[in-house]
PDB file of N, CA and C in Angstrom:
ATOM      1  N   UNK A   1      63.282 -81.980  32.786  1.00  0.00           N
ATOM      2  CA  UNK A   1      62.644 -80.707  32.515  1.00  0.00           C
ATOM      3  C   UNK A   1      63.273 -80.019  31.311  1.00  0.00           C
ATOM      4  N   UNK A   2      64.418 -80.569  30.866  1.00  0.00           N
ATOM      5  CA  UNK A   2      65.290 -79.558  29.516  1.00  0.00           C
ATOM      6  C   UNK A   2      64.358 -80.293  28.513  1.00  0.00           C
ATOM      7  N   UNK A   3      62.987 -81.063  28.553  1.00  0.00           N
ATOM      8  CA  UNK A   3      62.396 -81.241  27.014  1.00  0.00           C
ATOM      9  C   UNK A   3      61.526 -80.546  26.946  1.00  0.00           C
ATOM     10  N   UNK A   4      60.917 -79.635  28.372  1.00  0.00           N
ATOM     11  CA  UNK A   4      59.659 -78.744  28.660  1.00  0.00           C
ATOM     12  C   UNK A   4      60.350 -76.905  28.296  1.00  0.00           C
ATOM     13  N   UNK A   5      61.397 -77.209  28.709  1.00  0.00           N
ATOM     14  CA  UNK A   5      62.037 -75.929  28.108  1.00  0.00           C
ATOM     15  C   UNK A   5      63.079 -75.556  27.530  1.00  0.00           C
ATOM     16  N   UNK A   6      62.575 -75.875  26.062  1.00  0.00           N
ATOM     17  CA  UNK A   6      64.153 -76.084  24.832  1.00  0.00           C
ATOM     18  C   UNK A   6      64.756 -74.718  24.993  1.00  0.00           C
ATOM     19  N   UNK A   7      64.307 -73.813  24.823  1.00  0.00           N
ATOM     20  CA  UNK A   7      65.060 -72.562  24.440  1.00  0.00           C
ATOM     21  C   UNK A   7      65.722 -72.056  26.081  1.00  0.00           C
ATOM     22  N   UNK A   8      65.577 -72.726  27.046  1.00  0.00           N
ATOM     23  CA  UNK A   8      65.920 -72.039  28.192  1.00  0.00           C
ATOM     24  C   UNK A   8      65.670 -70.636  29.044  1.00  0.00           C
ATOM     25  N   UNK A   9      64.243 -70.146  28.521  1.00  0.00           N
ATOM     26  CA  UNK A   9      63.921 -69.081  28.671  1.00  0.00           C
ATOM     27  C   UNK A   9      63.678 -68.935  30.652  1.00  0.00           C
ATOM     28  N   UNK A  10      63.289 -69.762  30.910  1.00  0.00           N
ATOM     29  CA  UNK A  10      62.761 -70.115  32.267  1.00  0.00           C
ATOM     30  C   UNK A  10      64.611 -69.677  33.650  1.00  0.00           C
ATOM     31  N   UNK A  11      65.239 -69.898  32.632  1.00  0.00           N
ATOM     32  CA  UNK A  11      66.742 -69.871  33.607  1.00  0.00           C
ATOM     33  C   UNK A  11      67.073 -68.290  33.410  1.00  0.00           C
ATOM     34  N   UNK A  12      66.109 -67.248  32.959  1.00  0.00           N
ATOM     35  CA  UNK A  12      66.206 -65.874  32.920  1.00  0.00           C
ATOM     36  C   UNK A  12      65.191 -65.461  34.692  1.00  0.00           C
ATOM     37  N   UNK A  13      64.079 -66.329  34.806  1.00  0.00           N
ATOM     38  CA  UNK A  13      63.463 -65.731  35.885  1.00  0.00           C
ATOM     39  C   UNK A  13      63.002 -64.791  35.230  1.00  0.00           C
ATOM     40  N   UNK A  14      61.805 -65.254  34.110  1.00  0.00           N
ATOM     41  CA  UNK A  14      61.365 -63.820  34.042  1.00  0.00           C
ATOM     42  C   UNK A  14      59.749 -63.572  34.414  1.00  0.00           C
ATOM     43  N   UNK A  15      59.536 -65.060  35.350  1.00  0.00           N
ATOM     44  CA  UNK A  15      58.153 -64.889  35.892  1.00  0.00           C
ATOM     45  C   UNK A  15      58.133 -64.548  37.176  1.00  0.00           C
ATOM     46  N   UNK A  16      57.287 -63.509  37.920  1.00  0.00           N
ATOM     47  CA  UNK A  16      57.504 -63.543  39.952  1.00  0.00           C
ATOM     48  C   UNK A  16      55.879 -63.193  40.079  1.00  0.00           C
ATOM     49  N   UNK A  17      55.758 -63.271  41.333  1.00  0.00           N
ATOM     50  CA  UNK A  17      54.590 -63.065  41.896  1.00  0.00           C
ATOM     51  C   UNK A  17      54.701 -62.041  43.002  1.00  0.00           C
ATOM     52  N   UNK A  18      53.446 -61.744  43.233  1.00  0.00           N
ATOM     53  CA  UNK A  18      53.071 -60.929  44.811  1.00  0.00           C
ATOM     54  C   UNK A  18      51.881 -60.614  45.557  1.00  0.00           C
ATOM     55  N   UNK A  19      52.059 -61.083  46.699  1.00  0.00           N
ATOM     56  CA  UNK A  19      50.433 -61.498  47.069  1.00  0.00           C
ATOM     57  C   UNK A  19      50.397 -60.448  47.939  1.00  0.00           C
ATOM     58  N   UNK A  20      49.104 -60.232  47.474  1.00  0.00           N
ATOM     59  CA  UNK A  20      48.376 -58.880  48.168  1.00  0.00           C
ATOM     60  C   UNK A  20      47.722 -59.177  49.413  1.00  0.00           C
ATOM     61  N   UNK A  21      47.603 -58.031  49.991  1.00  0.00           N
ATOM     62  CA  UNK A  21      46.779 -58.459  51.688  1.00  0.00           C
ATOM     63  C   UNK A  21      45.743 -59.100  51.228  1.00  0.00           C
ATOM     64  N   UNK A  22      44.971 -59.146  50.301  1.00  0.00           N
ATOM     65  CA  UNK A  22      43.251 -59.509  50.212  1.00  0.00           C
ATOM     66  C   UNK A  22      43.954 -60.905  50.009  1.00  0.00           C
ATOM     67  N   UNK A  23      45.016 -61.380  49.991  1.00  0.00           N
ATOM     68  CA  UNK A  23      45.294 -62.779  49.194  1.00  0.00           C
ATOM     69  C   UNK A  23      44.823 -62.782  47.693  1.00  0.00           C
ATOM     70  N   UNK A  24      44.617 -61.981  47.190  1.00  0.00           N
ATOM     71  CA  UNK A  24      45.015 -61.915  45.963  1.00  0.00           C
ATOM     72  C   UNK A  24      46.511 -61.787  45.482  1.00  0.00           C
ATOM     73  N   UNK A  25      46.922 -62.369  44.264  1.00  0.00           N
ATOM     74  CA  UNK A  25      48.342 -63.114  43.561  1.00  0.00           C
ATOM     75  C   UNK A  25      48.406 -62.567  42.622  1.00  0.00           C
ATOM     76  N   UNK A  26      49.044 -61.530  42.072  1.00  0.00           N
ATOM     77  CA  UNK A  26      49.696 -61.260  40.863  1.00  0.00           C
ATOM     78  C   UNK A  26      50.425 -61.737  40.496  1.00  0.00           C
ATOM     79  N   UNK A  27      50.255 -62.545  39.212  1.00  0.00           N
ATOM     80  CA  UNK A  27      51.428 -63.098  38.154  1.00  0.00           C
ATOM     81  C   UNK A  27      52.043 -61.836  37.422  1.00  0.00           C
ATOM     82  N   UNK A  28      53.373 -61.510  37.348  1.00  0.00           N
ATOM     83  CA  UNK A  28      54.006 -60.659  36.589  1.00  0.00           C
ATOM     84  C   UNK A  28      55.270 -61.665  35.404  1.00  0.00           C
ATOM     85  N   UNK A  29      55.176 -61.188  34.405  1.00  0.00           N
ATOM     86  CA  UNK A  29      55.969 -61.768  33.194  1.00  0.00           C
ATOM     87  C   UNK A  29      56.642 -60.524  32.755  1.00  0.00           C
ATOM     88  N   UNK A  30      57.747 -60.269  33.342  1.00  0.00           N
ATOM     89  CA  UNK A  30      59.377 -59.369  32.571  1.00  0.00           C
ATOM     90  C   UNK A  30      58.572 -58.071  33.913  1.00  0.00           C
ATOM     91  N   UNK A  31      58.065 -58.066  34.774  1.00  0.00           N
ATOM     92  CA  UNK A  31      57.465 -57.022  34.981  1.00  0.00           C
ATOM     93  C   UNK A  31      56.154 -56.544  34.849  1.00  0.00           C
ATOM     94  N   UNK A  32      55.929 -56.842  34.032  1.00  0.00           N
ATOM     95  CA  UNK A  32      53.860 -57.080  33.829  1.00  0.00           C
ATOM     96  C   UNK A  32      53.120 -57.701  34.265  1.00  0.00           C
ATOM     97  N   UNK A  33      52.228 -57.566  34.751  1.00  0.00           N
ATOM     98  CA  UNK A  33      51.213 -57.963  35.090  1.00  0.00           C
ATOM     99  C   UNK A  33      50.524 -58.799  33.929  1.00  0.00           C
ATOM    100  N   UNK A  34      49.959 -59.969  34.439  1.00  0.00           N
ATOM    101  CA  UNK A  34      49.615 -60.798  33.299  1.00  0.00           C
ATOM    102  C   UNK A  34      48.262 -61.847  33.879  1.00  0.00           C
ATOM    103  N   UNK A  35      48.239 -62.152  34.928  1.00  0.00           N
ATOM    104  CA  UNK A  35      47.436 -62.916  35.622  1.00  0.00           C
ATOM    105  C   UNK A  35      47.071 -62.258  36.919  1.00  0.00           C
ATOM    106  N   UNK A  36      45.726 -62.305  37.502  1.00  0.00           N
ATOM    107  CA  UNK A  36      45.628 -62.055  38.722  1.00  0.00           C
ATOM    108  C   UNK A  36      44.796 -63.665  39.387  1.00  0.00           C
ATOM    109  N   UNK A  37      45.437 -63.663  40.518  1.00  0.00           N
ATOM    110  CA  UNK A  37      44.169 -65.275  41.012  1.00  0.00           C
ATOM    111  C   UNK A  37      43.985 -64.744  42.163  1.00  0.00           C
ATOM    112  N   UNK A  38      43.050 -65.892  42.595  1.00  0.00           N
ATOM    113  CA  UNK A  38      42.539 -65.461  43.952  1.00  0.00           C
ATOM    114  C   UNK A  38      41.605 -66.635  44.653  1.00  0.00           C
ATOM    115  N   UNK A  39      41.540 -66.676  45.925  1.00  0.00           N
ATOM    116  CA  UNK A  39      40.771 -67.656  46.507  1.00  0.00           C
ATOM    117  C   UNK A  39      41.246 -68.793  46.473  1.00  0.00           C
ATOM    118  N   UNK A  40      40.854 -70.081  45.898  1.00  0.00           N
ATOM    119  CA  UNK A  40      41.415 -71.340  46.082  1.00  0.00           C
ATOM    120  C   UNK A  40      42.253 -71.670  45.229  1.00  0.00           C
ATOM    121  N   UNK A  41      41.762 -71.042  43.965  1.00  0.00           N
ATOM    122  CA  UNK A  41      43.693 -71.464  42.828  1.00  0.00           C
ATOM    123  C   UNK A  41      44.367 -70.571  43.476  1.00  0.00           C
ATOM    124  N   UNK A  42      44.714 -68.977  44.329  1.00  0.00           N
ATOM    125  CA  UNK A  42      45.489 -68.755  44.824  1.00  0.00           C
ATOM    126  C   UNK A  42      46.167 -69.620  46.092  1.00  0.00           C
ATOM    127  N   UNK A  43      45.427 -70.440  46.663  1.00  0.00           N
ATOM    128  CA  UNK A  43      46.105 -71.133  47.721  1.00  0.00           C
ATOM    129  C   UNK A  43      46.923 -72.270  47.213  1.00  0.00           C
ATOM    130  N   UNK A  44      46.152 -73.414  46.318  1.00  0.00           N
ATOM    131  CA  UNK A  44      46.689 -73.772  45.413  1.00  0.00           C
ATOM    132  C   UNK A  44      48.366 -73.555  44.535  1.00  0.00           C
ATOM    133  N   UNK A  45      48.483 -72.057  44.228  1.00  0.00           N
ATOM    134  CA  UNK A  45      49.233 -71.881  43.937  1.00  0.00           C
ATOM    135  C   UNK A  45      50.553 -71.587  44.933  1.00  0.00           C
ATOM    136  N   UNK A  46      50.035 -71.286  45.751  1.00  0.00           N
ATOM    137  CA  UNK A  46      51.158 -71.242  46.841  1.00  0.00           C
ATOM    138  C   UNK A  46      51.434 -72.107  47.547  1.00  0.00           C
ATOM    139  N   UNK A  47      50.967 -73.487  47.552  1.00  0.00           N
ATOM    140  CA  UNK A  47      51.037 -74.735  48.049  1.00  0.00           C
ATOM    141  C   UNK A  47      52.138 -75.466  46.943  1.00  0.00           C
ATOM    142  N   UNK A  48      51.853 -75.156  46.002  1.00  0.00           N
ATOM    143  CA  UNK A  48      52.620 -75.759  44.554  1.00  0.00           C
ATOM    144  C   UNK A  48      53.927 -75.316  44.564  1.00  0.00           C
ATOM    145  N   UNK A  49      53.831 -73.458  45.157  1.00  0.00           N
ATOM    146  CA  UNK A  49      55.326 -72.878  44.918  1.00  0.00           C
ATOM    147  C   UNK A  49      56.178 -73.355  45.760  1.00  0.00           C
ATOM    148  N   UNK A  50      55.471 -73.849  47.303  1.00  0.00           N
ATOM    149  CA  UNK A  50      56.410 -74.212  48.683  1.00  0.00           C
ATOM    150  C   UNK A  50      56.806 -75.589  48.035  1.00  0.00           C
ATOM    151  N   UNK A  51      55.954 -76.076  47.533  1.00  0.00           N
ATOM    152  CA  UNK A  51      56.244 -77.777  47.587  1.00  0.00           C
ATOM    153  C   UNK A  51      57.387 -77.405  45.933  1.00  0.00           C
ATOM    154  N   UNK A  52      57.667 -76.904  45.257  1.00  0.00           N
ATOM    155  CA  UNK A  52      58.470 -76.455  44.316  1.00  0.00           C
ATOM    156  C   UNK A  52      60.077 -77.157  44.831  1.00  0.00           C
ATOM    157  N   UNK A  53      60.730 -77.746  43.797  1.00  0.00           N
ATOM    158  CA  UNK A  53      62.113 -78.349  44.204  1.00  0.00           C
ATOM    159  C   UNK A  53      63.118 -77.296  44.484  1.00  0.00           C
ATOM    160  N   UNK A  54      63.122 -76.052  43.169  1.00  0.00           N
ATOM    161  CA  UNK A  54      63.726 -75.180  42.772  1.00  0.00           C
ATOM    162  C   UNK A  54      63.304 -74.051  41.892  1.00  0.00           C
ATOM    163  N   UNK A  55      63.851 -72.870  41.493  1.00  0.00           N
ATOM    164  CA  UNK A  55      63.451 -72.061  41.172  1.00  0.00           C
ATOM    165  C   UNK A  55      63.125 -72.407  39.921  1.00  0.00           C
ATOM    166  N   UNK A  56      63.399 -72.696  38.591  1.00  0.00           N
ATOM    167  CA  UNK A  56      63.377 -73.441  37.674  1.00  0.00           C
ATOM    168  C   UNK A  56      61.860 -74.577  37.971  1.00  0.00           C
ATOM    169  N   UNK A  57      61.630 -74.943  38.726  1.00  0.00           N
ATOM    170  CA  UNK A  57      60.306 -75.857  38.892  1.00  0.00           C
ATOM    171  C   UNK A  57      59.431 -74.565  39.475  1.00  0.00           C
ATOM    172  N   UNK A  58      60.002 -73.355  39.862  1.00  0.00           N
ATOM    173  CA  UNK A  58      58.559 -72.800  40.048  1.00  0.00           C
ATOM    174  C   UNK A  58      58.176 -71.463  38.842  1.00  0.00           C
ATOM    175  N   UNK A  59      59.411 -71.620  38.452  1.00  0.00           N
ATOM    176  CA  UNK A  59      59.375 -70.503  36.945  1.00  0.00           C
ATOM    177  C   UNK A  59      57.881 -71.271  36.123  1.00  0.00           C
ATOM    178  N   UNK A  60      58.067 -72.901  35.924  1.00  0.00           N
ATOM    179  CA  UNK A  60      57.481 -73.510  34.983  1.00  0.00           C
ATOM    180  C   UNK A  60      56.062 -73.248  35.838  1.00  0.00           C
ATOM    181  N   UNK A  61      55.568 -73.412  37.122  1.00  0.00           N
ATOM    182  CA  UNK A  61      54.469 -73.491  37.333  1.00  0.00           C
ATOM    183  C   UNK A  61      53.901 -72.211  37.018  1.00  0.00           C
ATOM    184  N   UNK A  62      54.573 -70.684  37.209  1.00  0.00           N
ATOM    185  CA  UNK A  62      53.764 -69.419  37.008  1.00  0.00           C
ATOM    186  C   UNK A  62      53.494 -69.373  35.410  1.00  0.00           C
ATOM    187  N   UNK A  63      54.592 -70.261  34.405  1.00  0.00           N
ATOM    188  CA  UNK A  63      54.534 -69.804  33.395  1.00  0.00           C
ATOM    189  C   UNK A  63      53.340 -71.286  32.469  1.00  0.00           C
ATOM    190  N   UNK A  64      52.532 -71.744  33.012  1.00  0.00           N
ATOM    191  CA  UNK A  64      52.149 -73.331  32.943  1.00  0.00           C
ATOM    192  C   UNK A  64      50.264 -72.151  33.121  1.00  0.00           C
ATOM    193  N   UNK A  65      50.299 -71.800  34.585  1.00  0.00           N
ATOM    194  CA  UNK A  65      49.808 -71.024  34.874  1.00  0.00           C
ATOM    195  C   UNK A  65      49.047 -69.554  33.987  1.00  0.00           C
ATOM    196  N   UNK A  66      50.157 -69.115  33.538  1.00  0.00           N
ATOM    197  CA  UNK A  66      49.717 -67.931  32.567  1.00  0.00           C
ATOM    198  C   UNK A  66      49.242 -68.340  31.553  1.00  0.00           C
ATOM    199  N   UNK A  67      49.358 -69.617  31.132  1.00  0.00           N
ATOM    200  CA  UNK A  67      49.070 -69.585  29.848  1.00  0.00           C
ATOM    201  C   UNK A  67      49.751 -69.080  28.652  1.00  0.00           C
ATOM    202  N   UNK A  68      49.718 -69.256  27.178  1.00  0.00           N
ATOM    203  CA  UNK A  68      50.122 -69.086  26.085  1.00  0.00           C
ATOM    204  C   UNK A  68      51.286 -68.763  25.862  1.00  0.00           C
ATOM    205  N   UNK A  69      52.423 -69.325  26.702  1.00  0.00           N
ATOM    206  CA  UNK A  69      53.826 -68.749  26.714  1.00  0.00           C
ATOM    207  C   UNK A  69      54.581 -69.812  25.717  1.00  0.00           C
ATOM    208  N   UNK A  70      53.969 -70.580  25.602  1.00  0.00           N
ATOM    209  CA  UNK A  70      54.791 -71.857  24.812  1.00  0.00           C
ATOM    210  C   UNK A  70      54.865 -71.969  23.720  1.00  0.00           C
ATOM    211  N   UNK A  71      54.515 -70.761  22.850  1.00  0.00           N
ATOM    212  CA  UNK A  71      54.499 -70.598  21.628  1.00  0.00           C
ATOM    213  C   UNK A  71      55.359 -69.799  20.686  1.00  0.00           C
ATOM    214  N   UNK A  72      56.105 -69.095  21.758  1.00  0.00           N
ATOM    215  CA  UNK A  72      57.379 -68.460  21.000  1.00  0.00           C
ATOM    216  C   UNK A  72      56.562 -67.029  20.867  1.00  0.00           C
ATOM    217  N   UNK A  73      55.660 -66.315  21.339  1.00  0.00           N
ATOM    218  CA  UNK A  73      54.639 -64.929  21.130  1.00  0.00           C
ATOM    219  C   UNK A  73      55.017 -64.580  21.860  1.00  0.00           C
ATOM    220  N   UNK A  74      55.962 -64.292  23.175  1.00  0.00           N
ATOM    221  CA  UNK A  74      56.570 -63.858  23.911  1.00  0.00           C
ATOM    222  C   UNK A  74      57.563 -62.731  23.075  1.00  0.00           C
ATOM    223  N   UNK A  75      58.404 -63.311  22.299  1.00  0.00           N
ATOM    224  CA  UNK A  75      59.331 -62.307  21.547  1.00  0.00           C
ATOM    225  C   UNK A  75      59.158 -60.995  21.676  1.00  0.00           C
ATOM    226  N   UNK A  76      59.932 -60.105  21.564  1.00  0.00           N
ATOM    227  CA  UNK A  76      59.916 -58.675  21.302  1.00  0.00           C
ATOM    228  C   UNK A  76      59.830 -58.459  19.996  1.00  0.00           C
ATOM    229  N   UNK A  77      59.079 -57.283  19.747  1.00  0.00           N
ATOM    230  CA  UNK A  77      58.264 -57.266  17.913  1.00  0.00           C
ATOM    231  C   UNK A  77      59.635 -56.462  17.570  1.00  0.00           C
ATOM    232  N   UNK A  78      59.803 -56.614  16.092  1.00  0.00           N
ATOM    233  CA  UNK A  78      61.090 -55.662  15.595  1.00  0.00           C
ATOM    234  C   UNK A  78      60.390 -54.801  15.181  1.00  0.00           C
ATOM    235  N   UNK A  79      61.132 -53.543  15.536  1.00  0.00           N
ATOM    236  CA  UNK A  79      60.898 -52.215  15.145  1.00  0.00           C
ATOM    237  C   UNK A  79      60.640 -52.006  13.674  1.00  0.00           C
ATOM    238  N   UNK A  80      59.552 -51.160  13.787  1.00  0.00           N
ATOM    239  CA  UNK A  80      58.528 -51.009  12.178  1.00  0.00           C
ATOM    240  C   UNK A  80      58.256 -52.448  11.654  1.00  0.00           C
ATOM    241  N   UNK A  81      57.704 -52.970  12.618  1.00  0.00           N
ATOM    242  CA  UNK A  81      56.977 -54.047  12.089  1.00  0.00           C
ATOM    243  C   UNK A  81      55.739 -54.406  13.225  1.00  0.00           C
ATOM    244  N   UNK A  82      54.619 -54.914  13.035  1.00  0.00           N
ATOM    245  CA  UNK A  82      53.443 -54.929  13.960  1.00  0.00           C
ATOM    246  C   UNK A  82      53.007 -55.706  14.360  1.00  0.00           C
TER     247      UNK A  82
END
């Protein structure tokens, strides 16, 4: 898994979830909200997280999941710049 995540961002934990009574799943990234699922990719996804080795294998699935994280656009923008 260290060739899926060079920079080591994933060993911060900065993806979690929380499932709502309706069984609806919020994906949160640093705290945000970023994904909502529901219905069968939500079960799905919680079948994936139990069967998960370690925390590190389930960082990669929320963040596999969200989409567009693998591109380094994550960064924080520097001040006076847009």
């Amino acid at each position: 898994m260290s060739n899926i995540d060079k920079r080591n961002l994933l060993d911060e934990e900065p993806f979690s979830y929380k499932v709502q009574k309706d069984q609806k799943i919020h994906l949160f990234w640093e705290g945000k909200s970023v994904k909502i699922i529901k219905e069968v990719e939500a079960k799905k996804f919680l079948a994936r997280m139990e069967s998960a080795a370690d925390m590190k294998e389930q960082q990669l699935i929320m963040a596999k999941l969200t989409g567009n994280f693998k591109r380094g656009n994550e960064k924080v923008a520097k001040k006076g710049k847009y």
